[in-house]
Protein backbone atom coordinates (compact mmCIF):
# COMPACT_ATOMS: atom_id res chain seq x y z
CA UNK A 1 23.16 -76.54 99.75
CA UNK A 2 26.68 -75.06 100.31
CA UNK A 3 28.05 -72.04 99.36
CA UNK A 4 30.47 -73.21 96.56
CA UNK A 5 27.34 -74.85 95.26
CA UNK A 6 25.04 -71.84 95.63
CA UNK A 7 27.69 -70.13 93.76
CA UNK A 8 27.70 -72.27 90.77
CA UNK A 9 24.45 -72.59 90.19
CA UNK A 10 24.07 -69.04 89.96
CA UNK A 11 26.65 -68.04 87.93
CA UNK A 12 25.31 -71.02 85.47
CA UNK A 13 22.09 -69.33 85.67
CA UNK A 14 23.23 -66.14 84.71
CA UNK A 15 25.54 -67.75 82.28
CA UNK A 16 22.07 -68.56 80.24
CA UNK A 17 21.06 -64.96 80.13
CA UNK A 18 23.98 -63.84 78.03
CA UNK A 19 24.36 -66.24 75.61
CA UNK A 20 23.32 -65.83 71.85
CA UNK A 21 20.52 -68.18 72.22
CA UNK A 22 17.84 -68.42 74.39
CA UNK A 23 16.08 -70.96 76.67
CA UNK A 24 12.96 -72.58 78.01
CA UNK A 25 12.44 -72.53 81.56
CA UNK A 26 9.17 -74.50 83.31
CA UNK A 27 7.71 -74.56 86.48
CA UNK A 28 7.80 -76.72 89.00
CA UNK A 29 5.94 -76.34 92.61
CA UNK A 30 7.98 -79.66 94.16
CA UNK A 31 10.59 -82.10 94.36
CA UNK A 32 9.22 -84.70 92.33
CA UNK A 33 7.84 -82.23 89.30
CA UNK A 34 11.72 -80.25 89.30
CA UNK A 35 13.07 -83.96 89.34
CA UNK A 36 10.75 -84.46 86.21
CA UNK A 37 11.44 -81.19 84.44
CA UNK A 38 15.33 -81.76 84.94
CA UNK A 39 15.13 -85.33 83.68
CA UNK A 40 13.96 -83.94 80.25
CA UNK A 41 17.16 -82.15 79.55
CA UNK A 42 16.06 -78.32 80.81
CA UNK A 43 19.02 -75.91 81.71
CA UNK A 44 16.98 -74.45 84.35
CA UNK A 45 13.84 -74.69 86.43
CA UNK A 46 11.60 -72.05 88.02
CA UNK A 47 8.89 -72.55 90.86
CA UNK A 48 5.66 -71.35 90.42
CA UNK A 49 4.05 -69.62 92.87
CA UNK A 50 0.69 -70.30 91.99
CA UNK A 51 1.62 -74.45 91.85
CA UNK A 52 2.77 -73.97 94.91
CA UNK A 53 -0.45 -72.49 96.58
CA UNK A 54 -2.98 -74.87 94.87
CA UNK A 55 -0.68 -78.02 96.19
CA UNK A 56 -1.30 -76.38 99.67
CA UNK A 57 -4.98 -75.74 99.10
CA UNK A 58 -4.67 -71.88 99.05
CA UNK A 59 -4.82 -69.14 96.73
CA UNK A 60 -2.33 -66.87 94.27
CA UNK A 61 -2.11 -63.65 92.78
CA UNK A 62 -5.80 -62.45 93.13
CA UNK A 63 -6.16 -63.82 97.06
CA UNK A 64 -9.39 -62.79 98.54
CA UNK A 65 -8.10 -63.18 101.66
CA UNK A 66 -4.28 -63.25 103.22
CA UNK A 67 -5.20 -66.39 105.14
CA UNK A 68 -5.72 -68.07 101.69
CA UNK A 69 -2.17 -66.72 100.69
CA UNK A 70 0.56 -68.58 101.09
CA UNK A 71 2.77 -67.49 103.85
CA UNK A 72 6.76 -66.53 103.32
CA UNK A 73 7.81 -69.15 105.67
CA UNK A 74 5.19 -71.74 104.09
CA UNK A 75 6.83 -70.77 100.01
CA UNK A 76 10.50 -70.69 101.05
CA UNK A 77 10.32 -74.30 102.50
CA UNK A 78 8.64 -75.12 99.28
CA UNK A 79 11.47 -73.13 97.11
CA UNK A 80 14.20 -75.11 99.48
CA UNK A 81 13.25 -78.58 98.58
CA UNK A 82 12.92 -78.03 95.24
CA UNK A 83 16.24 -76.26 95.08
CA UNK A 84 18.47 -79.00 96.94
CA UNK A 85 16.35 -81.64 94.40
CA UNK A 86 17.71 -81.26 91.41
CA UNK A 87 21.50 -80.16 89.76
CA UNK A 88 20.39 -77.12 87.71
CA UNK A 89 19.97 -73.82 88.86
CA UNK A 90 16.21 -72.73 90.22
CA UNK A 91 14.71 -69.66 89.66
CA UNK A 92 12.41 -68.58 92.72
CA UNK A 93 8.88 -67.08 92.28
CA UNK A 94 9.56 -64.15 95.07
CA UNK A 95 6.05 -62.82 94.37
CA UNK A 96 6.27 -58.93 95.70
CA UNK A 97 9.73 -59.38 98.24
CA UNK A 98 7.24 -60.05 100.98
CA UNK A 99 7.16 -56.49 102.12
CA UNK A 100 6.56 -52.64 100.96
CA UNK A 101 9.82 -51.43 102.21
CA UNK A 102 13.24 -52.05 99.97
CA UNK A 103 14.85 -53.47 103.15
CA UNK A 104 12.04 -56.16 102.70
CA UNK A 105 12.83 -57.06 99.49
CA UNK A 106 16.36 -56.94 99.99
CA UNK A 107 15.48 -59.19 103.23
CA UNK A 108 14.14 -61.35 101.10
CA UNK A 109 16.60 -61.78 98.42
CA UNK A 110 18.85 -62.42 101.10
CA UNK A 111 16.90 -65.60 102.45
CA UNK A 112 16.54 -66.34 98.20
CA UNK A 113 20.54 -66.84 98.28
CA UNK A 114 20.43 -68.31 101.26
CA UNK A 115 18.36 -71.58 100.42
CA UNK A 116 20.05 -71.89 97.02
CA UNK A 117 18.32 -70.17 94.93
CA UNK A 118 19.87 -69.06 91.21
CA UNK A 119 17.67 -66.40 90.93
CA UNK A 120 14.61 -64.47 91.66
CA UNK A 121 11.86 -62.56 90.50
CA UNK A 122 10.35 -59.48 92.45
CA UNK A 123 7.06 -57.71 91.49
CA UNK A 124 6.02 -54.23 91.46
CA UNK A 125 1.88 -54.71 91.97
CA UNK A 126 1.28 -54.06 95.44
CA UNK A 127 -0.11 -57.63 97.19
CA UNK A 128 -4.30 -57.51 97.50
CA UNK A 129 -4.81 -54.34 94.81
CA UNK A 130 -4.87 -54.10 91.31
CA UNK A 131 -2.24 -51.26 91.41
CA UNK A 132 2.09 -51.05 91.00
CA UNK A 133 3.95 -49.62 93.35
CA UNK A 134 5.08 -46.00 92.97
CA UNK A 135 7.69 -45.92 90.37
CA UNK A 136 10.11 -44.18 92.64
CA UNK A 137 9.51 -46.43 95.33
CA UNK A 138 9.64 -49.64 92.45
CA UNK A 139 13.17 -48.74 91.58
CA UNK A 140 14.39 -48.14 95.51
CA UNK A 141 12.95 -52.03 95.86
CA UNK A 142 15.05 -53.43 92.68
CA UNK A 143 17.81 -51.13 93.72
CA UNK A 144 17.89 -52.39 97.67
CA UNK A 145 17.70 -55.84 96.14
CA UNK A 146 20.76 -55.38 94.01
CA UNK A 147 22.24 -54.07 96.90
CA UNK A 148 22.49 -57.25 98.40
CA UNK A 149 23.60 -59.12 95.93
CA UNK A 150 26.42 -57.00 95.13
CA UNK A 151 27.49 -57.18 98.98
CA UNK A 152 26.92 -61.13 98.82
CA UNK A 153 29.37 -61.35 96.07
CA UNK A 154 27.24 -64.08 94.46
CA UNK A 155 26.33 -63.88 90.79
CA UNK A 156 22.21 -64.28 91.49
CA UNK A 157 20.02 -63.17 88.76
CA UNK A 158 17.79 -60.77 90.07
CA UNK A 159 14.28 -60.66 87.59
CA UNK A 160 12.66 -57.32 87.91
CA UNK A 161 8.61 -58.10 87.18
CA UNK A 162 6.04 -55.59 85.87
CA UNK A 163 2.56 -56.08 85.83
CA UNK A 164 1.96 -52.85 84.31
CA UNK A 165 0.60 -54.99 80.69
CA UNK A 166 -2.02 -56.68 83.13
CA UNK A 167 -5.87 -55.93 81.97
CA UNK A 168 -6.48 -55.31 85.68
CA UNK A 169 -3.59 -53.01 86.32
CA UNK A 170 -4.57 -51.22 82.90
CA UNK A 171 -1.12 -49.83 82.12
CA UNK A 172 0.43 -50.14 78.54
CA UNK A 173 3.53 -51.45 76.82
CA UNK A 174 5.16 -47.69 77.33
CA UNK A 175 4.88 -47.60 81.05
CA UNK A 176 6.62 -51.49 80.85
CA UNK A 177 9.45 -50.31 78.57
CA UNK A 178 10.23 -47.43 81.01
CA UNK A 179 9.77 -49.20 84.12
CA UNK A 180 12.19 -52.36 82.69
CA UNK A 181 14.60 -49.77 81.60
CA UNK A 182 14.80 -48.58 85.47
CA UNK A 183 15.19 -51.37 86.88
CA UNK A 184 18.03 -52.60 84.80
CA UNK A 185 19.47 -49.45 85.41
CA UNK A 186 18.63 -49.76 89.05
CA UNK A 187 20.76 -53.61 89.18
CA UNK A 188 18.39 -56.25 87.61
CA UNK A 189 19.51 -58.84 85.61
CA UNK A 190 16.36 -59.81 83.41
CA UNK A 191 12.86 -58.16 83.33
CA UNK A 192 9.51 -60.15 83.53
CA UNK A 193 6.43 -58.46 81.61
CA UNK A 194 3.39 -60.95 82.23
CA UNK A 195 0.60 -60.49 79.77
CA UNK A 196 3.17 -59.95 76.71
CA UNK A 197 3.21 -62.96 74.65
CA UNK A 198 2.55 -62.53 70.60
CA UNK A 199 5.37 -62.13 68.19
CA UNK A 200 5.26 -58.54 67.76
CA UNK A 201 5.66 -57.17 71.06
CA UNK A 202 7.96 -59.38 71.69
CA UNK A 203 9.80 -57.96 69.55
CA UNK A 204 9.32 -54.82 69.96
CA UNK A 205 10.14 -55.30 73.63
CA UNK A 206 13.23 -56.86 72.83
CA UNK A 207 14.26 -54.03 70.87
CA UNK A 208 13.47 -51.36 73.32
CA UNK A 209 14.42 -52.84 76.73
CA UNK A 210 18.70 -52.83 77.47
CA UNK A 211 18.75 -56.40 78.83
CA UNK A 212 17.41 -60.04 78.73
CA UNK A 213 13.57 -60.88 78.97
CA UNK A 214 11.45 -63.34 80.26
CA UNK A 215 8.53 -63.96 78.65
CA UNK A 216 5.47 -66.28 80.15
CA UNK A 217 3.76 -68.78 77.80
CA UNK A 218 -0.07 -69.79 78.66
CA UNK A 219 -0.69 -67.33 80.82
CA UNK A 220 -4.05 -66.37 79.11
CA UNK A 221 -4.00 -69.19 76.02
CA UNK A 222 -2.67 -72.22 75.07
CA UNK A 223 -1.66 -70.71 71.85
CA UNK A 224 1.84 -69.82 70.40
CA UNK A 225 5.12 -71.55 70.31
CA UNK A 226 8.02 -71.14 73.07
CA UNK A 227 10.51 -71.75 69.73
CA UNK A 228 9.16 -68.48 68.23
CA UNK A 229 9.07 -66.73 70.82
CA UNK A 230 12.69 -66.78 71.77
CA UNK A 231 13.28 -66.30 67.78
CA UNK A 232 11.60 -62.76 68.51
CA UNK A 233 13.55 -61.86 71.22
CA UNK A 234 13.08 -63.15 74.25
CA UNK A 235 15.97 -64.68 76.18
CA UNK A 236 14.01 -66.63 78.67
CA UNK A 237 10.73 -68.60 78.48
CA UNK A 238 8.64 -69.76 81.59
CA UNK A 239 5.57 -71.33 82.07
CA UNK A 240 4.11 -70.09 85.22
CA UNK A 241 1.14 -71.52 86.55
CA UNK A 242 0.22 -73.53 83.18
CA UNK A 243 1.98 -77.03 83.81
CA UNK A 244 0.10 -76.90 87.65
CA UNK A 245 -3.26 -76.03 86.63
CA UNK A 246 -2.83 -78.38 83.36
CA UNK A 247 -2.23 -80.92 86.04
CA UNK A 248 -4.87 -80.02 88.14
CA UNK A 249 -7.24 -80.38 85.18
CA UNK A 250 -6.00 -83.63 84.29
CA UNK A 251 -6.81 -84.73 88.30
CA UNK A 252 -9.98 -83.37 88.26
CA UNK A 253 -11.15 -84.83 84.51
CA UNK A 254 -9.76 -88.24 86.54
CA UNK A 255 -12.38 -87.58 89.53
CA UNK A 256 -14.78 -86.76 87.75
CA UNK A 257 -14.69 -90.17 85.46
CA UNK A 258 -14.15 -92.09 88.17
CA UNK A 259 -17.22 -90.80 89.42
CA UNK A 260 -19.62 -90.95 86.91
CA UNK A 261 -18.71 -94.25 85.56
CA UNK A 262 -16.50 -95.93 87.70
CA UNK A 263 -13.47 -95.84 84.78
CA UNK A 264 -9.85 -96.21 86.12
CA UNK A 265 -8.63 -96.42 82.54
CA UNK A 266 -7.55 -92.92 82.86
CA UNK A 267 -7.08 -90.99 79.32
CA UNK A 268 -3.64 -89.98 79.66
CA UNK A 269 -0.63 -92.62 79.94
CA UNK A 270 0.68 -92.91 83.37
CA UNK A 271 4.62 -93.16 83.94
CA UNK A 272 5.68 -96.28 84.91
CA UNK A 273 6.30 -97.25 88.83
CA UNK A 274 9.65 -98.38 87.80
CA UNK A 275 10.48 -95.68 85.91
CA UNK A 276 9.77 -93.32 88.27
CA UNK A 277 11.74 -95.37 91.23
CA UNK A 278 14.42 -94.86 88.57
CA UNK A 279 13.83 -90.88 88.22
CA UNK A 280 14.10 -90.95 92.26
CA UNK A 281 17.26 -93.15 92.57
CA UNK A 282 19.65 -90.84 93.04
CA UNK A 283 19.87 -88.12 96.10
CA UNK A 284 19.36 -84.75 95.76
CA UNK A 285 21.97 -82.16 95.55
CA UNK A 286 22.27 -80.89 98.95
């Protein structure tokens, strides 16, 4: 993707995070599933880390091991094809920056730009523990990050994620306000609180925090509505993991009929092969 297009796609991006109404943004982990999401009229599409690593047969977020991880190399090649797929912008799944040190996160928000990325979320729980980073040393990462988009001159929304409302991590909703509230201050453009999802902390979040937030449906239920949830707040609505592992479900309920009583009539209606030569027709944007 070139740079005038890396430009525009971005400043679209942002564009969504300041207007009066809010918006709905799934997840796709490749080509064909951004290709999908786009063709159903979304404004913008993020990857999903964790669709990502089950596609290559590894793990995410609570990896046992790093050689189950997926490796940087192995998720930006993934991020790049689904970014030069489709013509609206693509937020990127940066998990932790890929590094302790702000000059790897900023490293790594450089190589986000770089492949055509709208945006990006960083994290602030440390890779293989069930702790954050230092809060000092959580800001220096957002505010390195900034850094670099600020010298790059391009209008990339930088998503500043705490886990800090994670059972595991057991922090509480005043250690996320504060921590959003520093990294906006530090340059972020949006803040990511996973584990937040019913109507009243949403808005109480929204009231408390000085910029736009992301919110992720189905992280822990099926329940709620995306609809309502923007209604109480939040500017931005993602779907992690939840499309992938609904997915993976669907493939394994498949096997295991197939199995078991030799039925091909499988209980969900496929897509048509024409239709999807049709979705595929046209080349991608790069």
């Amino acid at each position: 993707m070139d740079q005038k297009k890396r430009g525009e796609m971005a400043a679209r991006f942002l564009d969504l995070h300041k207007t009066a109404k809010g918006f709905i943004m799934p997840n796709a982990w490749d080509p064909g599933t951004a290709r999908l999401l786009e063709s159903e009229g979304f404004p913008a599409i993020g990857s999903t880390s964790a669709g990502i690593a089950f596609s290559l047969g590894k793990q995410d977020y609570n990896v046992t091991d790093p050689s189950r991880g997926v490796e940087k190399e192995e998720m930006f090649a993934c991020l790049a094809k689904i970014a030069d797929a489709v013509s609206v912008p693509v937020n990127g799944d940066l998990e932790a920056g890929y590094g302790d040190a702000p000059d790897a996160v900023a490293n790594t928000v450089r190589l986000a730009i770089e492949t055509g990325l709208a945006g990006g979320n960083i994290e602030d729980k440390k890779p293989y523990a069930d702790e954050l980073y230092e809060e000092g040393l959580a800001v220096e990462r957002i505010a390195a990050a900034a850094e670099t988009i600020r010298a790059d001159g391009t209008p990339f929304v930088l998503t500043a994620r705490t886990d800090a409302f994670r059972p595991h991590v057991s922090g509480s909703l005043e250690i996320v306000i504060r921590r959003a509230n520093r990294f906006l201050e530090a340059g972020a453009t949006c803040i990511f609180a996973p584990g937040i999802d019913d109507l009243p902390t949403i808005e109480i979040l929204a009231k408390e925090v000085a910029g736009p937030i992301n919110i992720v449906a189905g992280l822990y239920t099926p329940d709620g509505n995306a609809h309502d949830m923007i209604k109480a707040g939040a500017q931005r609505i993602s779907l992690g993991g939840s499309i992938a592992r609904s997915t993976l479900g669907y493939v394994r309920k498949c096997a295991q009929d197939l199995r078991d009583t030799g039925d091909f009539n499988f209980p969900a209606p496929q897509i048509g092969q024409g239709d999807l030569n049709a979705l595929f027709s046209t080349p991608s944007i790069s």
